[in-house]
N, C-alpha and C. Protein backbone atom coordinates (compact mmCIF):
# COMPACT_ATOMS: atom_id res chain seq x y z
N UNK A 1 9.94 12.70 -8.16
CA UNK A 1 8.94 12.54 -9.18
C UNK A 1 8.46 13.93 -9.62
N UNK A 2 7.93 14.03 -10.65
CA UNK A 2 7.50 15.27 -11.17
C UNK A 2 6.53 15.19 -12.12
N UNK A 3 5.86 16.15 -12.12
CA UNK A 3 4.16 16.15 -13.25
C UNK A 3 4.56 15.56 -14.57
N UNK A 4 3.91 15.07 -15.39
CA UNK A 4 4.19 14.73 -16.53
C UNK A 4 5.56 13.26 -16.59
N UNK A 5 5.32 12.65 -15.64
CA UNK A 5 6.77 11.81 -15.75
C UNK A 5 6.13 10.18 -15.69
N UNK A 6 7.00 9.37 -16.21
CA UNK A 6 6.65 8.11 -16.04
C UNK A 6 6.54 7.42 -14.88
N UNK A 7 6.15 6.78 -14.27
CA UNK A 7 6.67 6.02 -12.94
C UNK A 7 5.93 5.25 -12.88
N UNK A 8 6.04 4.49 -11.60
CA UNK A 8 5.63 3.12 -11.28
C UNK A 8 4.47 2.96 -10.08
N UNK A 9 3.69 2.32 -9.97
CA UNK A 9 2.93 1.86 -8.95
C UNK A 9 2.55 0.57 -8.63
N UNK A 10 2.35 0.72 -7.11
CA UNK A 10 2.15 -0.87 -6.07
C UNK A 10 1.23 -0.46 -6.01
N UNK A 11 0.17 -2.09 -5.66
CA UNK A 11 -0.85 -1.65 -4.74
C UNK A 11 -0.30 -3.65 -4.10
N UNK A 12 -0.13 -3.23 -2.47
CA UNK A 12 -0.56 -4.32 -1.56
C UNK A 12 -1.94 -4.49 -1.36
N UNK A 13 -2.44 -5.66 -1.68
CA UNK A 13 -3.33 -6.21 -0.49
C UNK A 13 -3.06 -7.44 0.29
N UNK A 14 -3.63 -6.57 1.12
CA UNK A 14 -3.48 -7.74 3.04
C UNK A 14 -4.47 -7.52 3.54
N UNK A 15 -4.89 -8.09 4.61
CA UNK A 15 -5.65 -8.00 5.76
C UNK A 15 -5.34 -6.85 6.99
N UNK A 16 -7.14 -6.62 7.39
CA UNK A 16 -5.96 -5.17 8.40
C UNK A 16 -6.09 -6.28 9.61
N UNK A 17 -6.02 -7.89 9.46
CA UNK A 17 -5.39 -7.98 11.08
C UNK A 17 -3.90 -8.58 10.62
N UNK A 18 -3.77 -8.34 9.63
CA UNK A 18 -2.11 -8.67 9.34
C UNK A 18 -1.03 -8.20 10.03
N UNK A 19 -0.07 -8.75 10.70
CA UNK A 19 0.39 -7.74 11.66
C UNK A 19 1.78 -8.38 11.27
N UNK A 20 2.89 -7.14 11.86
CA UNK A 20 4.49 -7.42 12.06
C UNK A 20 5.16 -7.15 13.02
N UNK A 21 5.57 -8.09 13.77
CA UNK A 21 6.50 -7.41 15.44
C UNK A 21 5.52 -6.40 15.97
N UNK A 22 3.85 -7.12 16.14
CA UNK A 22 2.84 -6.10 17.26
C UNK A 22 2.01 -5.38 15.93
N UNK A 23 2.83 -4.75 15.46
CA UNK A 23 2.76 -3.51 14.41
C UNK A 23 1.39 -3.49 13.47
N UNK A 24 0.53 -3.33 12.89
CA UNK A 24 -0.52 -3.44 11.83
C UNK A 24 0.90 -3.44 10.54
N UNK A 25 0.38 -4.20 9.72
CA UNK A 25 1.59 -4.81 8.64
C UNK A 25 1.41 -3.65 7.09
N UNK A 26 0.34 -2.93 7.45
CA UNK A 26 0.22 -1.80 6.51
C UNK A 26 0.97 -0.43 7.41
N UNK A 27 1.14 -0.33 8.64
CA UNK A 27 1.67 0.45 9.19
C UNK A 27 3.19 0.42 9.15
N UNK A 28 3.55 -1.11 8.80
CA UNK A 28 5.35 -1.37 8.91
C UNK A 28 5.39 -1.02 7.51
N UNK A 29 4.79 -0.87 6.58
CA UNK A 29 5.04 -1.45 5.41
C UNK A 29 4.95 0.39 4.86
N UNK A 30 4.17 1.11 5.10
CA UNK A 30 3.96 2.33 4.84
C UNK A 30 5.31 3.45 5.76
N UNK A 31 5.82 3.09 7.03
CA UNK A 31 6.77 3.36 7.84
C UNK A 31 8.20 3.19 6.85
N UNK A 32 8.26 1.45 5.95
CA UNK A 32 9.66 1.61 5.55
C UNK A 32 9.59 2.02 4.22
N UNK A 33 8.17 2.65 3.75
CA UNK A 33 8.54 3.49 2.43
C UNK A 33 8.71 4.71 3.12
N UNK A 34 8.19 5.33 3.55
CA UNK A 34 9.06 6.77 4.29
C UNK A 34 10.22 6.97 4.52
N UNK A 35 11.00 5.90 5.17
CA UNK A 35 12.53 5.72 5.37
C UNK A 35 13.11 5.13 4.14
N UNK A 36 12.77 4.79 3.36
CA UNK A 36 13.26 4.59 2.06
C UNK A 36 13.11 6.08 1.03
N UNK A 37 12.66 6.93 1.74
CA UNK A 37 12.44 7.72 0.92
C UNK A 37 11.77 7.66 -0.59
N UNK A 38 10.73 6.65 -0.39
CA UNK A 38 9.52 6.81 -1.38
C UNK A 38 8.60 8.11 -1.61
N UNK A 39 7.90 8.30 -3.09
CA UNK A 39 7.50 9.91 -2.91
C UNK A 39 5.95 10.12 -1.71
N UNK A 40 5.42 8.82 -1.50
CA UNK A 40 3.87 8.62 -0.92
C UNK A 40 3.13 7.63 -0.45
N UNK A 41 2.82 7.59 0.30
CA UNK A 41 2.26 6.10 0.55
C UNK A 41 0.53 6.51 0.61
N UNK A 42 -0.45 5.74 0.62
CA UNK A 42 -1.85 5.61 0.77
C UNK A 42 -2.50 4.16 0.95
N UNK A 43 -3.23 4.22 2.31
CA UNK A 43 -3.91 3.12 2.86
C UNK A 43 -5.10 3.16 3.00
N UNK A 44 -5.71 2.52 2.02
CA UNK A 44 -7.40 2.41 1.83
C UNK A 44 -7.75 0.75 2.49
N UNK A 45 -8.78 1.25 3.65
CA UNK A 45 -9.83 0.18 4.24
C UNK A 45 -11.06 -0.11 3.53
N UNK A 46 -11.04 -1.10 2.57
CA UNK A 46 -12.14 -2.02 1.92
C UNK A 46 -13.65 -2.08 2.72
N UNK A 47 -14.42 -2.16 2.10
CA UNK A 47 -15.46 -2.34 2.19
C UNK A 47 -16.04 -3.57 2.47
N UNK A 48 -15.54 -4.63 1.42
CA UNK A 48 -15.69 -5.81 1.73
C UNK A 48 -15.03 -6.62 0.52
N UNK A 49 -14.64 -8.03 0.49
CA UNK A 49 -13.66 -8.51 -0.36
C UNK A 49 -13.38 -9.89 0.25
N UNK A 50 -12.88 -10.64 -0.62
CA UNK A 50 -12.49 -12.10 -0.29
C UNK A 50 -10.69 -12.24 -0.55
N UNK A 51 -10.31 -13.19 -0.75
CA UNK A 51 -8.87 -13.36 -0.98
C UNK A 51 -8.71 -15.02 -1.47
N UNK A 52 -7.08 -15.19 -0.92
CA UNK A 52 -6.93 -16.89 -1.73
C UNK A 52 -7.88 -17.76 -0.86
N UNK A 53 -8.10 -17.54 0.73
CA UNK A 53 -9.24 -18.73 1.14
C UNK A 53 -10.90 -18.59 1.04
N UNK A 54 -11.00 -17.16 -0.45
CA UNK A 54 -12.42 -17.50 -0.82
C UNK A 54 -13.42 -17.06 0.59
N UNK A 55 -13.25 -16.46 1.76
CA UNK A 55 -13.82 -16.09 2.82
C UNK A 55 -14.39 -14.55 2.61
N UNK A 56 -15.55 -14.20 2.61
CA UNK A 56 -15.98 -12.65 2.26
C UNK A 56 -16.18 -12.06 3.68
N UNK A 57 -15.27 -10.93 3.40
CA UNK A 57 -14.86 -9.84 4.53
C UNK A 57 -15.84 -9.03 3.98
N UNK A 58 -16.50 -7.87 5.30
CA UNK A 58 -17.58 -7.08 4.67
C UNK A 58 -17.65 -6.41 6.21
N UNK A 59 -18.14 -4.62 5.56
CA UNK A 59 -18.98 -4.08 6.95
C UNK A 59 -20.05 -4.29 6.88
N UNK A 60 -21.11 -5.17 6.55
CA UNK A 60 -22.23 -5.74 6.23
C UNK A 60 -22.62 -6.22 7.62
N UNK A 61 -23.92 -5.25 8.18
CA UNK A 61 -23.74 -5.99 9.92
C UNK A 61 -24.28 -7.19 10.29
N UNK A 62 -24.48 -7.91 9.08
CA UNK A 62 -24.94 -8.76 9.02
C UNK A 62 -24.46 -10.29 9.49
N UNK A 63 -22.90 -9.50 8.55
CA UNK A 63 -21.67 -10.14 8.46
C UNK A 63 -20.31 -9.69 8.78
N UNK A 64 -20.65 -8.80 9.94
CA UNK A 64 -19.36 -8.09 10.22
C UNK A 64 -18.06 -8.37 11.00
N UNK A 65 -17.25 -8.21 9.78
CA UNK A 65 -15.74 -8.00 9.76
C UNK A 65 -14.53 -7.61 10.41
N UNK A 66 -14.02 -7.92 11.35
CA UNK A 66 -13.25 -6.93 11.87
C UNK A 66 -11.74 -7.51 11.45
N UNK A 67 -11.69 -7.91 9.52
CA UNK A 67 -10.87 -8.58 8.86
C UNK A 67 -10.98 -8.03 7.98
N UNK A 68 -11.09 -6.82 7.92
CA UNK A 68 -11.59 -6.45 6.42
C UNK A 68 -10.09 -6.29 5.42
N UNK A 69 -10.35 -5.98 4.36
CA UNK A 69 -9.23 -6.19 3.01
C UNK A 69 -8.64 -4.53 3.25
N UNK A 70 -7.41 -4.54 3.41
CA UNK A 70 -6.68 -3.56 3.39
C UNK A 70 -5.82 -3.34 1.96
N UNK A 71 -5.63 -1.89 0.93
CA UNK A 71 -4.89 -2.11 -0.14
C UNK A 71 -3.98 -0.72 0.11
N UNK A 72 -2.53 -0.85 0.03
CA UNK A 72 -1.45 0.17 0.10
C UNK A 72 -1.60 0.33 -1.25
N UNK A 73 -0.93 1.37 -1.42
CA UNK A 73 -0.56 2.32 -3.06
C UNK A 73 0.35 2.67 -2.80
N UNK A 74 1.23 2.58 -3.19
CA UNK A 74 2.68 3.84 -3.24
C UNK A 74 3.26 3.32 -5.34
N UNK A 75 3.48 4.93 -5.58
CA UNK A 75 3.66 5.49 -6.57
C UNK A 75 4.65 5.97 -6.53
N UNK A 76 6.27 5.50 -7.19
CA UNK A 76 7.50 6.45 -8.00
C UNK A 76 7.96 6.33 -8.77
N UNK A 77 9.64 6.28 -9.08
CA UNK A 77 9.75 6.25 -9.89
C UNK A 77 10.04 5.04 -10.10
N UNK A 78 9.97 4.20 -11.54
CA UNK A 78 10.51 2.45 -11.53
C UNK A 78 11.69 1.93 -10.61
N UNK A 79 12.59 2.95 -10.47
CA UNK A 79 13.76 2.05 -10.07
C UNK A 79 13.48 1.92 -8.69
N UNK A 80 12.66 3.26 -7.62
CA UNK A 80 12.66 3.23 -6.23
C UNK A 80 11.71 2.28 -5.99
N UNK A 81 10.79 1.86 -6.93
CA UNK A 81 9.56 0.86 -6.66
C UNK A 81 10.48 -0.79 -6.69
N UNK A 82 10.47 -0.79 -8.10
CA UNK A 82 12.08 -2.10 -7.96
C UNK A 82 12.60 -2.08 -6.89
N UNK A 83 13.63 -1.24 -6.15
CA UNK A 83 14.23 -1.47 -4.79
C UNK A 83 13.23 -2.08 -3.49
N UNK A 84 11.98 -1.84 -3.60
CA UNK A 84 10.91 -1.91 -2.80
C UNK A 84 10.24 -3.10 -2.21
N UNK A 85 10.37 -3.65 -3.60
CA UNK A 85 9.90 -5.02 -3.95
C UNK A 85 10.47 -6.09 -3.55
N UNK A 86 11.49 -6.54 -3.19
CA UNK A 86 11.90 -7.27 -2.29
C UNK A 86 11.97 -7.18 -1.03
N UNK A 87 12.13 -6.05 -0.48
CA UNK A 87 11.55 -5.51 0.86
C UNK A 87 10.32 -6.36 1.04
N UNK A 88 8.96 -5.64 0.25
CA UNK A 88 7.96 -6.54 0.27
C UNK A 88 7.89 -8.10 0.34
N UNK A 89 8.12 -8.30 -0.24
CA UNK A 89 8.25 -10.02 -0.37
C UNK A 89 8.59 -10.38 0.62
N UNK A 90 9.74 -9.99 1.90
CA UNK A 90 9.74 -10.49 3.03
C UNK A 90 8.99 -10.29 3.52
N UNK A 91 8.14 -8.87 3.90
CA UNK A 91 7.05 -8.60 4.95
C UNK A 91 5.40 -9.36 4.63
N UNK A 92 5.50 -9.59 3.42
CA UNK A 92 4.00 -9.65 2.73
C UNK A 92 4.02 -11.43 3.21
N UNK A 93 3.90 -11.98 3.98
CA UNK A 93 3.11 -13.22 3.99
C UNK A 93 2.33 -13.97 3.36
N UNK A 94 0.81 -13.37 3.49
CA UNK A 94 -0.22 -14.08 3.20
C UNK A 94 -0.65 -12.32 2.17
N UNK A 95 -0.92 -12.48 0.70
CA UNK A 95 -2.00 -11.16 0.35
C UNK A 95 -0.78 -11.37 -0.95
N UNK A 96 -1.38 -10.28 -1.60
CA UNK A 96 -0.85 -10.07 -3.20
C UNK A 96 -0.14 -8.87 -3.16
N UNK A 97 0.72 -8.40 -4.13
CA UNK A 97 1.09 -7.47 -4.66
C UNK A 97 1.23 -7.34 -6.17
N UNK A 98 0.83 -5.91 -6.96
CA UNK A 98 0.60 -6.21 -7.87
C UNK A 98 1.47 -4.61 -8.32
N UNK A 99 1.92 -4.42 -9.59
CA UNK A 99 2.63 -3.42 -10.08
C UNK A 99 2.48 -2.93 -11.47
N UNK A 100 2.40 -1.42 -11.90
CA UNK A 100 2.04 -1.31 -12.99
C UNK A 100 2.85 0.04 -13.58
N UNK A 101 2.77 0.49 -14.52
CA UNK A 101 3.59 1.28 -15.29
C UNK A 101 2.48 2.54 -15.05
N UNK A 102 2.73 3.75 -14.67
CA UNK A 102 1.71 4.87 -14.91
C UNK A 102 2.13 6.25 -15.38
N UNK A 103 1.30 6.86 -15.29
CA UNK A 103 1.61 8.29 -16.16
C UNK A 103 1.81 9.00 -14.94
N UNK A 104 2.74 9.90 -14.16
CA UNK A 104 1.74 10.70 -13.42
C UNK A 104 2.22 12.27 -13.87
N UNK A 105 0.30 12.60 -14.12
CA UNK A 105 0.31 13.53 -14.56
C UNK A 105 0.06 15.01 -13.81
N UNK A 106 -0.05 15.20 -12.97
CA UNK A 106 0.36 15.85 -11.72
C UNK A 106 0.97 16.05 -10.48
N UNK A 107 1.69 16.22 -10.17
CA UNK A 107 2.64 16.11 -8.74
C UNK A 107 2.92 17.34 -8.38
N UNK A 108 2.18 17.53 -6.89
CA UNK A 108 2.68 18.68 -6.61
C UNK A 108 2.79 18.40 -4.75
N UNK A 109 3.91 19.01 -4.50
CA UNK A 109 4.41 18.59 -3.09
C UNK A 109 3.80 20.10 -2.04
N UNK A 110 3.10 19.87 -1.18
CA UNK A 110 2.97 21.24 -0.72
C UNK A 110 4.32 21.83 0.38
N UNK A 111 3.73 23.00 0.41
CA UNK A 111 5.08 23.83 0.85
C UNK A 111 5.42 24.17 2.05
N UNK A 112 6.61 23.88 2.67
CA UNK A 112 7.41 23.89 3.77
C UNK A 112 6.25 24.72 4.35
N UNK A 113 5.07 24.40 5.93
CA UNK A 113 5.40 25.32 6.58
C UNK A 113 6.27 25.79 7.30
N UNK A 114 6.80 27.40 7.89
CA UNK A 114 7.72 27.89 8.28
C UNK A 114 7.43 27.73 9.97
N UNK A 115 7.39 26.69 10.80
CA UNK A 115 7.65 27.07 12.11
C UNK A 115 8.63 26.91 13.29
């Protein structure tokens, strides 16, 4: 990927007690974009949020969560996101995935340290 280029973006949401073979299911899922050689992955823990059974997850200590709404991002180019996507569909169970066309207008990879 490179500054100024078209590409594609996911965002999963799941649950962070979603799990695969032991695994947290944002941890398998972020693991086989690395080995797929995707350009990035990013895993943001929600605040609070509901889903398809309408149940509100929250750090609210009122009402606290230890279910809260987990959402992956990974961003490349269309075709490596396409390849991706069926991957997903087996791992994703229960939660959404959603995909969109984006600009990205900066990319910058930092640099080899030497050790």
């Amino acid at each position: 990927m490179t500054s100024k280029s078209k590409a594609k973006a996911i965002s999963i949401y799941i649950s962070e007690s979603d799990h695969r073979d032991g695994e947290p299911l944002y941890a398998v899922i972020v693991q086989e974009a690395k080995k797929r050689g995707l350009s990035g992955a990013t895993v943001l823990r929600a605040m609070m949020g509901f889903g398809a059974h309408s149940r509100i997850h929250s750090t609210n200590i009122l009402v606290l969560s230890e279910d809260l709404p987990v959402v992956i991002t990974l961003i490349d180019t269309p075709e490596k996101i396409d390849e991706f996507l069926p991957v997903l569909e087996l791992m994703v169970g229960e939660g959404t995935v959603v995909s969109c066309d984006v600009n990205v207008e900066v990319f910058r990879e930092r640099a080899q340290s030497k050790d």
